[in-house]
Protein backbone atom coordinates (compact mmCIF):
# COMPACT_ATOMS: atom_id res chain seq x y z
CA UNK A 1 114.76 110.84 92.95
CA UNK A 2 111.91 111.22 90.54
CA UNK A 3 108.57 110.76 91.76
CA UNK A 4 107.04 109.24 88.69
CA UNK A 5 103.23 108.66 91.02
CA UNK A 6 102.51 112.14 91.96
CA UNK A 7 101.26 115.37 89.75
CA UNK A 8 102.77 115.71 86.52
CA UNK A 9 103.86 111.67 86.37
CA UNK A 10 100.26 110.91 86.52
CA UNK A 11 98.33 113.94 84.50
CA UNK A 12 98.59 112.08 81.06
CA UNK A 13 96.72 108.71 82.43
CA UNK A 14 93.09 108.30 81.89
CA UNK A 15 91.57 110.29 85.17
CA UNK A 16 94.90 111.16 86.67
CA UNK A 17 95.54 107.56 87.47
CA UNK A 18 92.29 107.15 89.96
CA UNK A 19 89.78 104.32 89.53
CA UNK A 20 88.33 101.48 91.74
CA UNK A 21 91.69 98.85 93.50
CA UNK A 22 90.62 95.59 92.02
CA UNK A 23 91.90 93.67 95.34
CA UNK A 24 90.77 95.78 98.47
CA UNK A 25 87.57 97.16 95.84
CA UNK A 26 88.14 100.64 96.96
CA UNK A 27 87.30 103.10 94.80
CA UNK A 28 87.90 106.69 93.57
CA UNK A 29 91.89 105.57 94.28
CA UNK A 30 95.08 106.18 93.02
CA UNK A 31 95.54 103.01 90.81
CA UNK A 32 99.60 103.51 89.68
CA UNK A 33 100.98 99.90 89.91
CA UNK A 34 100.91 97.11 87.47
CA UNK A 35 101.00 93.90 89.25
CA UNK A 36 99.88 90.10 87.64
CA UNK A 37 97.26 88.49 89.65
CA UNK A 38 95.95 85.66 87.86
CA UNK A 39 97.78 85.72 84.96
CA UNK A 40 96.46 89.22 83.93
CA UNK A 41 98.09 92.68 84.51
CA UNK A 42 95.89 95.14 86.76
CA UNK A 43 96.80 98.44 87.73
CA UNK A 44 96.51 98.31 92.09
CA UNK A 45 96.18 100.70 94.83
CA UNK A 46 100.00 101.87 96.57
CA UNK A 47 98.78 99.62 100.14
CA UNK A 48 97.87 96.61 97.79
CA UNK A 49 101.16 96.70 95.86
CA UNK A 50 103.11 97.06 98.67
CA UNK A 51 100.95 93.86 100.53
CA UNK A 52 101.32 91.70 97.39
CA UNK A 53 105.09 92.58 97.45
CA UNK A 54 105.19 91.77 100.98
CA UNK A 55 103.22 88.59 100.51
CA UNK A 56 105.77 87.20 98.00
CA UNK A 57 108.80 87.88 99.88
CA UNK A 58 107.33 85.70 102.87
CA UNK A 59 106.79 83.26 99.84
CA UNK A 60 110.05 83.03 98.79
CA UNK A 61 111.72 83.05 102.19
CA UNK A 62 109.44 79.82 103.22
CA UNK A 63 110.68 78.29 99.89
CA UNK A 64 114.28 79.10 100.10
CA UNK A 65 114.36 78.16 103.64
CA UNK A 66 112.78 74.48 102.72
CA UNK A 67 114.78 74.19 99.61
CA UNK A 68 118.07 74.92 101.97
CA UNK A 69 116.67 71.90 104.45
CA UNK A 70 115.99 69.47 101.72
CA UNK A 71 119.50 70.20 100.02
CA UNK A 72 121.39 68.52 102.86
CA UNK A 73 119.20 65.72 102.60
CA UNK A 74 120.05 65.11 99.34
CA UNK A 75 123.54 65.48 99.70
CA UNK A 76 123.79 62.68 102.70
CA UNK A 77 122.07 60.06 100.61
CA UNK A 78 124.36 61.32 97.38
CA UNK A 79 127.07 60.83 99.61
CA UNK A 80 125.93 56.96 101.17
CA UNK A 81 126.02 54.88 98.22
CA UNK A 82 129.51 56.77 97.32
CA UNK A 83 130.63 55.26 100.99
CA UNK A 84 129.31 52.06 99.83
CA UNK A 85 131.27 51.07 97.09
């Protein structure tokens, strides 16, 4: 596996890919990973990716697991006035 974030991936950026995290602020830190945080594309630290990713996989488990509750719901009262005639 390539390791496109370490030595010769990262010689060609502007200061070998270091600068200040925009979400924890810390600086002189490798800044590798694109992510969109409020609708603009920053370049993060590795721990803030990986807590953003982590963040949005809770997100979408919350949301899948309402959408599965409410999709039985909808289904009984689909299924009522079907009954009913």
């Amino acid at each position: 596996m390539s390791k496109a974030h370490r030595g010769t991936g990262i010689r060609s950026m502007a200061n070998h890919g270091r600068g200040k995290c925009p979400v924890c602020n810390t600086s002189n830190i490798k800044t590798l990973y694109e992510h969109e945080i409020d609708g603009k594309k920053v370049m993060v630290c590795k721990f803030c990716n990986a807590n953003l990713k982590n963040k949005a996989r809770a997100a979408a488990k919350v949301t899948a697991a309402a959408a599965k509750a409410e999709a039985p719901a909808e289904t009984t009262q689909e299924e009522t006035p079907a009954a009913a005639e």
